[in-house]
Protein backbone atom coordinates (compact mmCIF):
# COMPACT_ATOMS: atom_id res chain seq x y z
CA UNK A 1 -60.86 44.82 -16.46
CA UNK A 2 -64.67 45.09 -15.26
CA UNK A 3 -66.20 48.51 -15.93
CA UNK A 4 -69.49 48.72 -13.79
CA UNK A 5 -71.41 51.77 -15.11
CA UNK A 6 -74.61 52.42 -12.95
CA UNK A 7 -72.24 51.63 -9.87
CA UNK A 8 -69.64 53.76 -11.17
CA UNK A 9 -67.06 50.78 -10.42
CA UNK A 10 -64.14 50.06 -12.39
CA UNK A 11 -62.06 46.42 -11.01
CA UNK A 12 -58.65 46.21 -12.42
CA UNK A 13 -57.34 42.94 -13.41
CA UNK A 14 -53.88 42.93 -11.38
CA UNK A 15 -51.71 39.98 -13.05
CA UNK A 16 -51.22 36.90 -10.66
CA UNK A 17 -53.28 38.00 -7.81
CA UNK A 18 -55.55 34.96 -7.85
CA UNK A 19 -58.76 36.87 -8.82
CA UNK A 20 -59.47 35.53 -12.19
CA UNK A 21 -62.13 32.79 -11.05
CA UNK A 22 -63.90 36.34 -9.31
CA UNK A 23 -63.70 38.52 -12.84
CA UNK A 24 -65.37 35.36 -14.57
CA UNK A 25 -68.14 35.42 -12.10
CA UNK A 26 -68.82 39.25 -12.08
CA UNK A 27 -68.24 39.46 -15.95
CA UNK A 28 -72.01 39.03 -16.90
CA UNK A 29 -73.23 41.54 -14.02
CA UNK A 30 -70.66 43.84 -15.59
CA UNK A 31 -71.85 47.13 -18.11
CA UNK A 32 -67.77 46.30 -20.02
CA UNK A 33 -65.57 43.60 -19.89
CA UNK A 34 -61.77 44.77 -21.77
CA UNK A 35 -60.39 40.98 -21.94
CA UNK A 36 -57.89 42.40 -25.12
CA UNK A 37 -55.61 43.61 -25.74
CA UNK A 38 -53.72 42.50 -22.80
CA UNK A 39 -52.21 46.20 -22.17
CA UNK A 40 -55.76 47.49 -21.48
CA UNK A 41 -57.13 43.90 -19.77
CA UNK A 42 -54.36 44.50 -17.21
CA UNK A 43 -53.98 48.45 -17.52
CA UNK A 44 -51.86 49.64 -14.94
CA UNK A 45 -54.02 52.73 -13.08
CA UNK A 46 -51.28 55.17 -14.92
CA UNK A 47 -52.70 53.78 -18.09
CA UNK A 48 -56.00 53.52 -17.12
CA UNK A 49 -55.85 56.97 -15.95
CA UNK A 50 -54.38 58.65 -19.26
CA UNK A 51 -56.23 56.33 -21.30
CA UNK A 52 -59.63 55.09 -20.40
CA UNK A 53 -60.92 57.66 -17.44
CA UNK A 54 -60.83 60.66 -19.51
CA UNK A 55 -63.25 58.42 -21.83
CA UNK A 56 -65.72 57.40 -19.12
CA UNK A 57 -66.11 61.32 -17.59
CA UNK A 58 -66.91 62.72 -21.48
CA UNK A 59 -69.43 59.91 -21.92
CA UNK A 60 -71.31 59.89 -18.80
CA UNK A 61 -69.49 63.02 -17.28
CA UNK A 62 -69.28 60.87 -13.94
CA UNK A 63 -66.53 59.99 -11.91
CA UNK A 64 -65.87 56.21 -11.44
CA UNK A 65 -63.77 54.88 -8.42
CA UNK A 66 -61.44 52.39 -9.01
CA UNK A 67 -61.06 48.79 -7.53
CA UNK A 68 -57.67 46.55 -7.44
CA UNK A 69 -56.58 43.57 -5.16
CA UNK A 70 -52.75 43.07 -4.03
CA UNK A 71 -51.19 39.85 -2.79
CA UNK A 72 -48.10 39.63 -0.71
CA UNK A 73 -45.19 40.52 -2.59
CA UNK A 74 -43.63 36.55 -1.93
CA UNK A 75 -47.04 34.63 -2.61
CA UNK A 76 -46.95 37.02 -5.69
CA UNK A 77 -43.21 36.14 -7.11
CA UNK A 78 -44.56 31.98 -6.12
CA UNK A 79 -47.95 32.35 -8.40
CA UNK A 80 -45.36 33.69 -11.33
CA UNK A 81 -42.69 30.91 -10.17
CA UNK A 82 -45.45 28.42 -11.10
CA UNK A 83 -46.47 29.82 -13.76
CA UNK A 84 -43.47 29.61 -15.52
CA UNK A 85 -42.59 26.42 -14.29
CA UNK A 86 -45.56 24.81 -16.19
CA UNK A 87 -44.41 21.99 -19.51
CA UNK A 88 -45.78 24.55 -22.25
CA UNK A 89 -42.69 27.11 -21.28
CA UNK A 90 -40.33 24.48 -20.43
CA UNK A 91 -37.33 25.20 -22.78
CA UNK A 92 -38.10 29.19 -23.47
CA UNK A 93 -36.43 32.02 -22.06
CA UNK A 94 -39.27 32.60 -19.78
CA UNK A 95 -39.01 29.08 -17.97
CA UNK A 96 -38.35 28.64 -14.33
CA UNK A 97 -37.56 25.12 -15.49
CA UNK A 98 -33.87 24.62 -13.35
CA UNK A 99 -33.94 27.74 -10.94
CA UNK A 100 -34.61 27.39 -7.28
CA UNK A 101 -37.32 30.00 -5.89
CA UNK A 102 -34.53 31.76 -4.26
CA UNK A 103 -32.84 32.33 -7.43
CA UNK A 104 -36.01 33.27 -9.26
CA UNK A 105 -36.56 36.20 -6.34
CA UNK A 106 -32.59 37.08 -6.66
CA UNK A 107 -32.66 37.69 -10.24
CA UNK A 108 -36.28 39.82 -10.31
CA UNK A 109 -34.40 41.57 -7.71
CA UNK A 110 -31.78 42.60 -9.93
CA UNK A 111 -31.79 46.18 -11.69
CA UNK A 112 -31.96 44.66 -15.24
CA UNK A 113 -33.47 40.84 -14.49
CA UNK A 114 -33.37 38.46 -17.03
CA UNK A 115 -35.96 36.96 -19.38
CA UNK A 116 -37.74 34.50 -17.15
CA UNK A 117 -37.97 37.04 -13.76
CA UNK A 118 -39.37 39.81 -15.86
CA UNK A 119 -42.86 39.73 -14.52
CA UNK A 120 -43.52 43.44 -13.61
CA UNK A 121 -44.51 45.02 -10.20
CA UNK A 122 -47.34 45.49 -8.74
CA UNK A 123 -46.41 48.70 -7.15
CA UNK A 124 -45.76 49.97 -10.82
CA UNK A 125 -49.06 48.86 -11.21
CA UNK A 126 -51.41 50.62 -8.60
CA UNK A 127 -49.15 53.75 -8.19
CA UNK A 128 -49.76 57.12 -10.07
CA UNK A 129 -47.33 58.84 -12.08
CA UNK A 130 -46.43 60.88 -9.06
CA UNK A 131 -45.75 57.84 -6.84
CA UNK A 132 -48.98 57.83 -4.66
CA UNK A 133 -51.26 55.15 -4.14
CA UNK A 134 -53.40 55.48 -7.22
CA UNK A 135 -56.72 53.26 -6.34
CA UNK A 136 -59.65 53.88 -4.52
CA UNK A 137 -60.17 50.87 -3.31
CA UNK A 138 -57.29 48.46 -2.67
CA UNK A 139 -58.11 44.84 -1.02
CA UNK A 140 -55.22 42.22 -0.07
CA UNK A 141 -55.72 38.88 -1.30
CA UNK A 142 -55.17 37.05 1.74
CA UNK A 143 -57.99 39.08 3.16
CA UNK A 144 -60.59 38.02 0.69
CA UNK A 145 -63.98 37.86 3.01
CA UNK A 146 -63.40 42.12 2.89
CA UNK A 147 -63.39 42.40 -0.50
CA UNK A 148 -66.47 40.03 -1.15
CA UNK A 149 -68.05 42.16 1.80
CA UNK A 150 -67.16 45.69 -0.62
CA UNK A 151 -68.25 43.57 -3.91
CA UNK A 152 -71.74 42.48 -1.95
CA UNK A 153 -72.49 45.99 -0.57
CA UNK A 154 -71.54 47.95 -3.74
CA UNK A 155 -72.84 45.62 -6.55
CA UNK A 156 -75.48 43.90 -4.89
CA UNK A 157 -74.51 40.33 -4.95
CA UNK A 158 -72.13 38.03 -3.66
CA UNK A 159 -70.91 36.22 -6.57
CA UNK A 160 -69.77 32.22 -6.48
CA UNK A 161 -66.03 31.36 -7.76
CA UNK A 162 -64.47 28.49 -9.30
CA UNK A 163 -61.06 28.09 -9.19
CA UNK A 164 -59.58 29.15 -12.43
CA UNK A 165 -55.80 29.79 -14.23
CA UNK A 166 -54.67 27.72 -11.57
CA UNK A 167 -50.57 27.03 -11.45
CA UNK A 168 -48.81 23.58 -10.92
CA UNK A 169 -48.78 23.02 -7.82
CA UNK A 170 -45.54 22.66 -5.32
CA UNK A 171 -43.97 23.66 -2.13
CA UNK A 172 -42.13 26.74 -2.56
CA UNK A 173 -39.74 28.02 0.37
CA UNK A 174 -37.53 31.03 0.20
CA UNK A 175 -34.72 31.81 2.16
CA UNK A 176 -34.50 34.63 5.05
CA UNK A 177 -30.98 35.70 3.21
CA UNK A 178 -32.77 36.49 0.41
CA UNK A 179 -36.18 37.66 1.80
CA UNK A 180 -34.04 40.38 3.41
CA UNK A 181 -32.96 41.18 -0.14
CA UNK A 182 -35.96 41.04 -1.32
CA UNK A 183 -37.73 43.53 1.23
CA UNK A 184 -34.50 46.08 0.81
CA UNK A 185 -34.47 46.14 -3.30
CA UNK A 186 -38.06 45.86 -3.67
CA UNK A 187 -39.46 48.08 -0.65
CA UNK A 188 -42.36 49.67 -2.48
CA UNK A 189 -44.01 46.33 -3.57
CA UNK A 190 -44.49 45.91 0.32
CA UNK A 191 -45.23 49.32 1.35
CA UNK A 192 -48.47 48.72 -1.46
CA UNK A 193 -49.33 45.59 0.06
CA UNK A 194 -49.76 47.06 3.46
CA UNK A 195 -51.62 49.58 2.10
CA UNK A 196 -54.85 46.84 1.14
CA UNK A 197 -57.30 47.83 3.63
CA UNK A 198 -60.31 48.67 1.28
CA UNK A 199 -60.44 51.92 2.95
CA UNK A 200 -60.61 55.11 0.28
CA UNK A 201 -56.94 55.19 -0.40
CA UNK A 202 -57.15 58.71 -2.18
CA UNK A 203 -53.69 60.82 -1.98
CA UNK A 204 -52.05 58.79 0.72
CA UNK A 205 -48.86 57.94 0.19
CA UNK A 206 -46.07 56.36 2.56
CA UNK A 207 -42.51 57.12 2.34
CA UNK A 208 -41.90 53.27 1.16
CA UNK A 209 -44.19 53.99 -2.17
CA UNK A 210 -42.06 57.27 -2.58
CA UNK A 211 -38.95 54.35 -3.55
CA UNK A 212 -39.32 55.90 -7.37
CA UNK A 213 -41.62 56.40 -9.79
CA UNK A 214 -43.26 53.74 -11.97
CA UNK A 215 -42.17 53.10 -15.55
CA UNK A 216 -44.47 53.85 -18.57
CA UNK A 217 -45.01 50.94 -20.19
């Protein structure tokens, strides 16, 4: 998480979104940088809301706005498939080590999903404890020029990336069976996704992100 003060700018660091190589170049320009524990470094907006914006209003009795990035739901579950796929997990619960990408998505589909699919939501993520979209300003991944557009007009600069965290790489295909599934059991990850225009997302709320509310956690 990036906290910039004087801009009154606070980027949360969504897991598996590909923007690590962009927090590393905006860390120095940044007033905070939360890199532990890892339940503030990636705190959900809930969190961030009970925990860390009442903080920032008593000690400069401002209002920030808040800043997140989304990736498709599918390129999401593949950047976790990797992940886990990697020699340092092979063996653990957690490894994708033997499973097909369909039956990685099938099992995080399920209601209780085992060890190795548990790898959150980002709806859970960048909802509020009421179900509405809970960031200000929400940018898709695959849409990047935007968000270094927002990040250039708001902060000043246009920061250079390396690529960084990077996965193993390898062709990943998923079925249209089980994108179907997917879409049905997991409706609200998309209904956030389409909601990554970088436009104030305030209050809105779509009947997909009504699917439930997010866990604490």
């Amino acid at each position: 998480m990036l906290v910039f003060w004087k801009e009154k700018l606070v980027f949360l660091a969504v897991p598996k979104t590909g923007t690590t190589a962009l927090e590393g170049a905006l860390a120095p320009r940044a007033s905070m940088v939360i890199r532990d524990p890892p339940e503030l470094k990636h705190s959900a907006i809930y969190r961030y809301r009970r925990w860390l914006e009442p903080f920032f209003e008593k000690a400069g009795r401002q209002e920030m706005e808040t800043l997140a990035v989304v990736r498709h739901p599918v390129d999401w579950l593949k950047s976790w498939y990797r992940y886990r796929h990697r020699d340092e997990l092979a063996g653990h619960p957690n490894s994708t080590r033997g499973l097909s990408f369909d039956e990685f998505v099938t099992d995080y589909c399920r209601a209780e999903p085992p060890p190795h699919a548990l790898v959150g939501s980002q709806a859970t993520f960048l909802l509020d404890r009421d179900g509405g979209l809970g960031v200000d300003h929400l940018f898709r991944y695959e849409e990047l020029p935007a968000l270094m557009a927002f990040i250039e007009a708001r902060l000043g600069l246009r920061p250079e990336t390396k690529r960084l965290n990077v996965s193993p790489p390898m062709e990943l295909a998923l079925s249209a069976e089980v994108e179907a599934r997917f879409r049905q059991r997991r409706a609200r990850e998309f209904a956030v996704w389409e909601r990554g225009t970088g436009e104030d997302a305030g209050a809105a709320v779509t009947a997909g992100l009504r699917e439930g509310r997010p866990e604490d956690g």
